[in-house]
C-alpha atoms as a PDB file:
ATOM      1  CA  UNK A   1       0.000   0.000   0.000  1.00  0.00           C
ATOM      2  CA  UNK A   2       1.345   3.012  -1.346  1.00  0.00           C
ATOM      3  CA  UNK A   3       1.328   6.570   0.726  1.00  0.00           C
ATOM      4  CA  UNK A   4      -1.808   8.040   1.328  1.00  0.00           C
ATOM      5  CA  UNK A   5      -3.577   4.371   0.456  1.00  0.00           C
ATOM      6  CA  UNK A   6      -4.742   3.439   3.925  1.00  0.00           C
ATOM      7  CA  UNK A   7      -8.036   3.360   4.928  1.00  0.00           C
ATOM      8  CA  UNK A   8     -10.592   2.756   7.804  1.00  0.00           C
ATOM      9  CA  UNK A   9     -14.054   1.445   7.939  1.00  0.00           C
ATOM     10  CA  UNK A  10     -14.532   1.484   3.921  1.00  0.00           C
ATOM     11  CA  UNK A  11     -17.653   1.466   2.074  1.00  0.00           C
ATOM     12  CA  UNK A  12     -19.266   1.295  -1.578  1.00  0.00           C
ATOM     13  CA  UNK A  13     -15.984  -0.540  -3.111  1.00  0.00           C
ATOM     14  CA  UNK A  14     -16.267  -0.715  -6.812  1.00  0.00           C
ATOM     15  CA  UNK A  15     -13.983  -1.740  -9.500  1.00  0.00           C
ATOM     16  CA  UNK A  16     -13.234   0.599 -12.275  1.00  0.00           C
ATOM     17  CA  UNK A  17     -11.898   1.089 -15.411  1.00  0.00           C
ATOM     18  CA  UNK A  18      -7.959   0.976 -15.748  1.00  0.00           C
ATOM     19  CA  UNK A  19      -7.136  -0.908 -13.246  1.00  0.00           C
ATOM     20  CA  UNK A  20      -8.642   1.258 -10.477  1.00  0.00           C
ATOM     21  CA  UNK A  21     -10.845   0.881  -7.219  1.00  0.00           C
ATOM     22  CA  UNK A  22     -12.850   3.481  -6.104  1.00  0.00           C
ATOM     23  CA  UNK A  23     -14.199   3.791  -2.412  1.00  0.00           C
ATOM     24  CA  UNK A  24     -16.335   5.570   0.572  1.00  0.00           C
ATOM     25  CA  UNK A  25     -13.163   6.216   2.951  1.00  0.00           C
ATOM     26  CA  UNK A  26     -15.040   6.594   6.395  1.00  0.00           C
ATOM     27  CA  UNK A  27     -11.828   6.805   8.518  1.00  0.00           C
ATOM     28  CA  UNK A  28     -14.001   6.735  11.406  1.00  0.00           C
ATOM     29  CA  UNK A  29     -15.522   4.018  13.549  1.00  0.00           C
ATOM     30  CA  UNK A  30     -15.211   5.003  16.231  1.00  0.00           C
ATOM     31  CA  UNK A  31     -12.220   5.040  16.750  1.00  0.00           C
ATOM     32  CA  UNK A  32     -11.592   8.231  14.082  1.00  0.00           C
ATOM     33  CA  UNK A  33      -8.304   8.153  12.083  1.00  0.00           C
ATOM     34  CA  UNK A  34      -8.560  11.816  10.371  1.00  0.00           C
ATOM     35  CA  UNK A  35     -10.348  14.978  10.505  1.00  0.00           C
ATOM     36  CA  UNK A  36     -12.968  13.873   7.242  1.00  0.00           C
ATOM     37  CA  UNK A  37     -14.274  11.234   5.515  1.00  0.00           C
ATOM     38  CA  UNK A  38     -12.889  11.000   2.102  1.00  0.00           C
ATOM     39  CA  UNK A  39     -13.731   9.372  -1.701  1.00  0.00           C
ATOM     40  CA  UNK A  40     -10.321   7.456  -2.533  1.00  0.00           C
ATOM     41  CA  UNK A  41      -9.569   6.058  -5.695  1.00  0.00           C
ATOM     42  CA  UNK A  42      -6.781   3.606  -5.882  1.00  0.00           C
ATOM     43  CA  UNK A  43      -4.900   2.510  -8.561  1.00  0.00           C
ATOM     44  CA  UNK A  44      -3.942  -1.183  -8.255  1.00  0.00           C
ATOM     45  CA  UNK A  45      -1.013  -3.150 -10.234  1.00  0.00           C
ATOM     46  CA  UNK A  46      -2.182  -6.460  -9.534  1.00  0.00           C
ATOM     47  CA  UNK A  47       1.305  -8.121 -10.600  1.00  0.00           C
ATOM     48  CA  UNK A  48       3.165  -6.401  -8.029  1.00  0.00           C
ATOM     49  CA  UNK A  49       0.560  -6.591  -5.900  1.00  0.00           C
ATOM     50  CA  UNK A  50       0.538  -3.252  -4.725  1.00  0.00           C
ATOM     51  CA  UNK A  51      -1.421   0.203  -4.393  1.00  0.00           C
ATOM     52  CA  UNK A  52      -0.961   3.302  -5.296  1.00  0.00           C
ATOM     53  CA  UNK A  53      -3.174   6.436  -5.023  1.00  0.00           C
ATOM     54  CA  UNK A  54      -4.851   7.856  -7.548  1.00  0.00           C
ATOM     55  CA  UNK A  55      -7.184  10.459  -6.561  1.00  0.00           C
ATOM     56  CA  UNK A  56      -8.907  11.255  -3.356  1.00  0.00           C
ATOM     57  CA  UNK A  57     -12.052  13.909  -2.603  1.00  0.00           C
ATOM     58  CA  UNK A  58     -11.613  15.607   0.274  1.00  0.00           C
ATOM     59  CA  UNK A  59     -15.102  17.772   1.905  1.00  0.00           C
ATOM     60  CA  UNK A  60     -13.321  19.569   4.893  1.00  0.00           C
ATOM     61  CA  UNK A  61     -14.448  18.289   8.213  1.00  0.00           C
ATOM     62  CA  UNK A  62     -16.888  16.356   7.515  1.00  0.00           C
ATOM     63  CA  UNK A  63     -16.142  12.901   9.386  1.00  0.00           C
ATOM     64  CA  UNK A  64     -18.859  10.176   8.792  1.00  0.00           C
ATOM     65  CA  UNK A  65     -19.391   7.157  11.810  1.00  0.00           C
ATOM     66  CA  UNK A  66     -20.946   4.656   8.674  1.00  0.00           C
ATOM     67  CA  UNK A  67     -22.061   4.387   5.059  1.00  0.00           C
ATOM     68  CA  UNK A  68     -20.820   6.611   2.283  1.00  0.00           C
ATOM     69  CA  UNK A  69     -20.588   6.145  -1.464  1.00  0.00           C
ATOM     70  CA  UNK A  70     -18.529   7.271  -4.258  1.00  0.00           C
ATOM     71  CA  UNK A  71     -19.693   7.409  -7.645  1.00  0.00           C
ATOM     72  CA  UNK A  72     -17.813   8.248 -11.196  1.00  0.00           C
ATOM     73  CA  UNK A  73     -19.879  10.091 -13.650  1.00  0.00           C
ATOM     74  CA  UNK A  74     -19.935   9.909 -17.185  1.00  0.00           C
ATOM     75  CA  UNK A  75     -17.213  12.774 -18.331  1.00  0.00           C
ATOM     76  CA  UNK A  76     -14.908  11.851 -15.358  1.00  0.00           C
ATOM     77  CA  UNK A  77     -16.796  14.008 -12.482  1.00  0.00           C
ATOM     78  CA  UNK A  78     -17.241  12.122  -9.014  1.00  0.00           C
ATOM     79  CA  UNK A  79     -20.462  12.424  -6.388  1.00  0.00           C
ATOM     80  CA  UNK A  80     -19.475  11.506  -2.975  1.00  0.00           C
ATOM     81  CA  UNK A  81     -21.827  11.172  -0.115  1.00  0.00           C
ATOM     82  CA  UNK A  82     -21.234  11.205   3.644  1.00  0.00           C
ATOM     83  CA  UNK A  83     -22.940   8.479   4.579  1.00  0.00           C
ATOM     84  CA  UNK A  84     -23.847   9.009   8.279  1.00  0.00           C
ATOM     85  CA  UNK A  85     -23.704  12.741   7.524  1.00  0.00           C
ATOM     86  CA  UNK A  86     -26.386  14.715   5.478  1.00  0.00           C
ATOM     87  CA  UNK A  87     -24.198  15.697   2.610  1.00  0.00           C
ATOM     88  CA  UNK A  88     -22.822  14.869  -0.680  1.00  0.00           C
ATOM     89  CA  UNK A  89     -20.561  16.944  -3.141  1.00  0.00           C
ATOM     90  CA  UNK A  90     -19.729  16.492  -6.927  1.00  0.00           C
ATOM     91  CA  UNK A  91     -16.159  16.808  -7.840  1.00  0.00           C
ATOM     92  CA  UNK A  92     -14.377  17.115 -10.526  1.00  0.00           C
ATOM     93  CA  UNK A  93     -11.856  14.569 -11.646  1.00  0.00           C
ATOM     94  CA  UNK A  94      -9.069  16.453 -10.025  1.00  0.00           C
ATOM     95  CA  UNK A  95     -10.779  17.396  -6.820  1.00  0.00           C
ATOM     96  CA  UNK A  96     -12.361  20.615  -7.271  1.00  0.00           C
ATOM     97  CA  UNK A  97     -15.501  21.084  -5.637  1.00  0.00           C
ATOM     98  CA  UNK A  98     -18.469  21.586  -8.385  1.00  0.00           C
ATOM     99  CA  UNK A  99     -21.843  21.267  -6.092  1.00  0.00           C
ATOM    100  CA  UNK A 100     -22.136  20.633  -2.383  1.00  0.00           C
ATOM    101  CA  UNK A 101     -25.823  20.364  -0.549  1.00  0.00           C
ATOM    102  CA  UNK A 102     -27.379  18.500   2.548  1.00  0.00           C
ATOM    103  CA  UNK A 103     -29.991  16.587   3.876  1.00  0.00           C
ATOM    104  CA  UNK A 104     -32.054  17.966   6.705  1.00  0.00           C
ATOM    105  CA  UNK A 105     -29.983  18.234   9.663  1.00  0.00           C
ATOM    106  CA  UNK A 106     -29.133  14.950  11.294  1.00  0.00           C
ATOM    107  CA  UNK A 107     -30.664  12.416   8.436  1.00  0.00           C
ATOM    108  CA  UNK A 108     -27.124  10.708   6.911  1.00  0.00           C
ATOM    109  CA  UNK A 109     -27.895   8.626   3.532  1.00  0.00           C
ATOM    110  CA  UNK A 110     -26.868   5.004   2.829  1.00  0.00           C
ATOM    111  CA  UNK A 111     -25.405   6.038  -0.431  1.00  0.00           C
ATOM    112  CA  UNK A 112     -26.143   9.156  -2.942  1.00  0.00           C
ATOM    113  CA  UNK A 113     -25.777   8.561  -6.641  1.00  0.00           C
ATOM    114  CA  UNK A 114     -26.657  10.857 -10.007  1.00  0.00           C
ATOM    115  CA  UNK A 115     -28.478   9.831 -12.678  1.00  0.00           C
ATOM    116  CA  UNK A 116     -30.266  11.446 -15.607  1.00  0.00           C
ATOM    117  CA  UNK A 117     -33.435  12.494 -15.160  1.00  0.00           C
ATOM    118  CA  UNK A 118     -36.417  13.845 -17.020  1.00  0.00           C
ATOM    119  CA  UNK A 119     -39.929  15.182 -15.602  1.00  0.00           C
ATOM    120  CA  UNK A 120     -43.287  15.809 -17.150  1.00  0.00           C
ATOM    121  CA  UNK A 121     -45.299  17.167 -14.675  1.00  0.00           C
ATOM    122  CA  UNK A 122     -49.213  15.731 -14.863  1.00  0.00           C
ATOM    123  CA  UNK A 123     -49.906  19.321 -14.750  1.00  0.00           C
ATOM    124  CA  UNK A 124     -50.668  21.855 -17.702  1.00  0.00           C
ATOM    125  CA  UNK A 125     -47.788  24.660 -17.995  1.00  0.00           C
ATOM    126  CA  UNK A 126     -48.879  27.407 -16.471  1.00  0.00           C
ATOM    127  CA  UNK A 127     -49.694  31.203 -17.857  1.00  0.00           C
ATOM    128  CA  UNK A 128     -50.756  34.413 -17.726  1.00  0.00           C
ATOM    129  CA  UNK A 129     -51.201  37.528 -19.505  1.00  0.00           C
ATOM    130  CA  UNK A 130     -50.526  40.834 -19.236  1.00  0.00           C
ATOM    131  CA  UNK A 131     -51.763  43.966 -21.215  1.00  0.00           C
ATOM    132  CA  UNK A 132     -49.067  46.777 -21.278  1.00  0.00           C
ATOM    133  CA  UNK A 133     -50.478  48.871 -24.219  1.00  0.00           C
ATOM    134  CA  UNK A 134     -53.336  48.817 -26.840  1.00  0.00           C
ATOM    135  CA  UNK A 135     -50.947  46.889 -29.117  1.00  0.00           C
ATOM    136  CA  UNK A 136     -48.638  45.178 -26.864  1.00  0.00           C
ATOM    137  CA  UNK A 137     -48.554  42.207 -24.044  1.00  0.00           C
ATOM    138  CA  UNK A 138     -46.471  39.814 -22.204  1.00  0.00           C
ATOM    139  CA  UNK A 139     -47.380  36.529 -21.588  1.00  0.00           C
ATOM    140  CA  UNK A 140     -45.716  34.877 -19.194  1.00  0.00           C
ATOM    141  CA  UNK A 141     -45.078  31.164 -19.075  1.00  0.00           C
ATOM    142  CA  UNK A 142     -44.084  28.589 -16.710  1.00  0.00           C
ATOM    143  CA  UNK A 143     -44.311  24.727 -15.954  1.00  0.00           C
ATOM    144  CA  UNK A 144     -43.240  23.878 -12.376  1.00  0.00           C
ATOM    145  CA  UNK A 145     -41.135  20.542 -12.489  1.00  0.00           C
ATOM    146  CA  UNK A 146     -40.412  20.430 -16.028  1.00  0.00           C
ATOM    147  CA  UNK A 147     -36.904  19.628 -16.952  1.00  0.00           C
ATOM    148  CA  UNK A 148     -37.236  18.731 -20.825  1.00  0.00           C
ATOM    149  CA  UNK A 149     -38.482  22.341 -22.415  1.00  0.00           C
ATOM    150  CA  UNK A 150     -36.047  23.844 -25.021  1.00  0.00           C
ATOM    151  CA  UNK A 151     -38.345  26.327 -26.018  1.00  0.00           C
ATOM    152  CA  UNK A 152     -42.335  27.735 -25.674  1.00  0.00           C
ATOM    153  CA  UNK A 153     -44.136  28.331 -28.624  1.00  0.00           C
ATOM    154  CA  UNK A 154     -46.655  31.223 -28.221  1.00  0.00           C
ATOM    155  CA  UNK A 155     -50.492  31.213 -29.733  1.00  0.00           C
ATOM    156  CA  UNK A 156     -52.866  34.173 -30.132  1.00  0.00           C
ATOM    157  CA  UNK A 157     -55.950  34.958 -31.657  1.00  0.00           C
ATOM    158  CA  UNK A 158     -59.295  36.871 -31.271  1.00  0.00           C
ATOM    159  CA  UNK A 159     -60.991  33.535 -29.825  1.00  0.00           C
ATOM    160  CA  UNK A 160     -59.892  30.084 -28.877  1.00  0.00           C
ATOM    161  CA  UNK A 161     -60.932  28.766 -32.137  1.00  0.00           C
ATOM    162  CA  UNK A 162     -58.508  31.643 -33.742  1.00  0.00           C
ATOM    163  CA  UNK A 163     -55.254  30.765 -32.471  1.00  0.00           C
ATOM    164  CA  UNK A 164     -52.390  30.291 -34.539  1.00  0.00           C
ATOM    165  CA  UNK A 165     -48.600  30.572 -34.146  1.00  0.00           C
ATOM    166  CA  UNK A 166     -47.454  33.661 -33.679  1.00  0.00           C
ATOM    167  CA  UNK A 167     -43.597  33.770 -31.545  1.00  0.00           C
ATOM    168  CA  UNK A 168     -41.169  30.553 -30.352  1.00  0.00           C
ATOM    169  CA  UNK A 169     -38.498  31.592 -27.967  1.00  0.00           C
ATOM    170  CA  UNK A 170     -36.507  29.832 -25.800  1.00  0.00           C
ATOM    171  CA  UNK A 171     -37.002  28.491 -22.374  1.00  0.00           C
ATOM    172  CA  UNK A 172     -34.625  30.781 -20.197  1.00  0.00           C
ATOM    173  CA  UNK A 173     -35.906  30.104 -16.740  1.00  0.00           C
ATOM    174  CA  UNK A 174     -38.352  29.044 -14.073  1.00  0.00           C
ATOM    175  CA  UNK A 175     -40.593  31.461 -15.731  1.00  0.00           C
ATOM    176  CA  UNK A 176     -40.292  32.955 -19.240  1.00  0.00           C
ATOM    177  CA  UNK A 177     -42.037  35.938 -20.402  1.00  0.00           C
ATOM    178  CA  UNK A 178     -42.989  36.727 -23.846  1.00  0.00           C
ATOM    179  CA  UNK A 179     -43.448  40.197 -25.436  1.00  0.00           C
ATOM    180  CA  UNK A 180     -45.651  40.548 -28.416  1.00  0.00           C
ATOM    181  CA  UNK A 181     -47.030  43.407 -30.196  1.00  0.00           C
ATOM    182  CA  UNK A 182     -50.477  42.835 -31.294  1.00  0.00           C
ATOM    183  CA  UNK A 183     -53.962  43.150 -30.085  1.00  0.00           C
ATOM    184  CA  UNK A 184     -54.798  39.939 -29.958  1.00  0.00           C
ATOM    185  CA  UNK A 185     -57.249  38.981 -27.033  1.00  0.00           C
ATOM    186  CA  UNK A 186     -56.812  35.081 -26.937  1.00  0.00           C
ATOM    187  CA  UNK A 187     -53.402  33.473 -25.923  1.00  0.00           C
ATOM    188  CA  UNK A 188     -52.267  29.448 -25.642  1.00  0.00           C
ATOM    189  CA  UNK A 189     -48.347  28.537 -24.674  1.00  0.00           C
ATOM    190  CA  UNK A 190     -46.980  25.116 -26.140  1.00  0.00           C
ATOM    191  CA  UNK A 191     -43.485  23.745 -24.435  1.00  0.00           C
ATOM    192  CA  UNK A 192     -41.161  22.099 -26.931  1.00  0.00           C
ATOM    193  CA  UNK A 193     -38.668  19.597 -26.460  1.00  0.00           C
ATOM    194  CA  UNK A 194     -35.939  18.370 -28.349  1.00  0.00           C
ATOM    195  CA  UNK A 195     -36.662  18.321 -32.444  1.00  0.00           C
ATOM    196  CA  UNK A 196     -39.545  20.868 -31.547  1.00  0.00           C
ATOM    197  CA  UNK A 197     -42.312  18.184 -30.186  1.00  0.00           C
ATOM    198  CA  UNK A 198     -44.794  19.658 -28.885  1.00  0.00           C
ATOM    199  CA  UNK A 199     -44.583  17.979 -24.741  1.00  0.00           C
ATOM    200  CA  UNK A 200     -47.923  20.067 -23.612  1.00  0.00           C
ATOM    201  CA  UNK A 201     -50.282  22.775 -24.026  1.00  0.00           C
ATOM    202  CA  UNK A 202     -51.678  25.623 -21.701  1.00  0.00           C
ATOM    203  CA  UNK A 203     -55.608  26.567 -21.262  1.00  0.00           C
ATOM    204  CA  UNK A 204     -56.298  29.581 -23.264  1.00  0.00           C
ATOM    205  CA  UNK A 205     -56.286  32.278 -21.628  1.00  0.00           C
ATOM    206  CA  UNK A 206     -56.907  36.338 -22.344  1.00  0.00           C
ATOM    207  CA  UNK A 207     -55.095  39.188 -20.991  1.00  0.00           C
ATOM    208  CA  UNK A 208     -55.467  41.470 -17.960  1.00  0.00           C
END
């Protein structure tokens, strides 16, 4: 075992590409060995039997009694969680803090891992609008829990049996707003995803 190799009370052990282990370093027990927990990746040469180390994440002083995880995402970034303690921290491959959040205070996790992830919420986008002048409006659209919009495709007309395409813009943030200049009374939002499908609608709805 190479220098800075040892550790205490391991968890989540998984082999890795290149010859490499990756692991939830508790170094704590009791008794504790260090001032924090740490994600260690080792690099083994199983001919010569030894270990040397590759990479470790350090969160400063944050010592975990149990559990832990480390995980290697796709593009080389690492998610470590603290086990016994409420939080877990992305990395990047060299050890650079990315993202760092926490569980309510005293509830630890077994282990935390990333995935991807895509919502469509049962629930119709959301919006409103809002006259600013005889000829203009802003509509302004949003779709709590939604993860998969690119961009909102606006609708307006005179009546609900009117409305055509009128503005597409892109999805910028929790809520987008939408400036038009026309007079029209009647207004529908439709959230696009990738290739410009059409995920949901709004209810029609006029301005105020």
């Amino acid at each position: 075992m190479g220098p800075g190799t040892s550790f205490y009370f391991q968890h989540d052990a998984r082999l890795e590409p290149g010859g490499r282990i990756g692991l939830f370093d508790d170094e704590g027990g009791p008794p504790f060995f260090a001032k924090s927990s740490r994600g260690l990746v080792l690099k083994l040469d199983t001919g010569r039997r030894t270990a040397s180390l590759a990479r470790q994440y350090l969160r400063p002083r944050t010592l975990a009694d149990s559990e832990g995880s480390l995980q290697t995402l796709a593009g080389g970034d690492v998610l470590v969680g603290f086990g016994s303690e409420p939080d877990f921290t992305e990395f990047t491959s060299s050890g650079r803090m990315l993202f760092d959040a926490s569980l309510p205070s005293d509830d630890g996790s077994y282990r935390v891992y990333g995935f991807r992830w895509a919502a469509t919420p049962r629930t119709r986008p959301a919006v409103t609008a809002r006259r600013t002048s005889p000829g203009h409006v802003s509509v302004y659209v949003s779709w709590n829990g939604a993860n998969t919009v690119r961009r909102w495709q606006l609708l307006a007309g005179s009546s609900d049996g009117t409305l055509r395409p009128v503005d597409t813009v892109a999805d910028r943030a929790f809520e987008t707003r939408i400036a038009l200049a026309r007079s029209a009374s009647r207004f529908e939002v439709r959230a696009l995803g990738a290739g410009g499908r059409v995920l949901a609608s709004s209810k029609p709805v006029g301005s105020s």
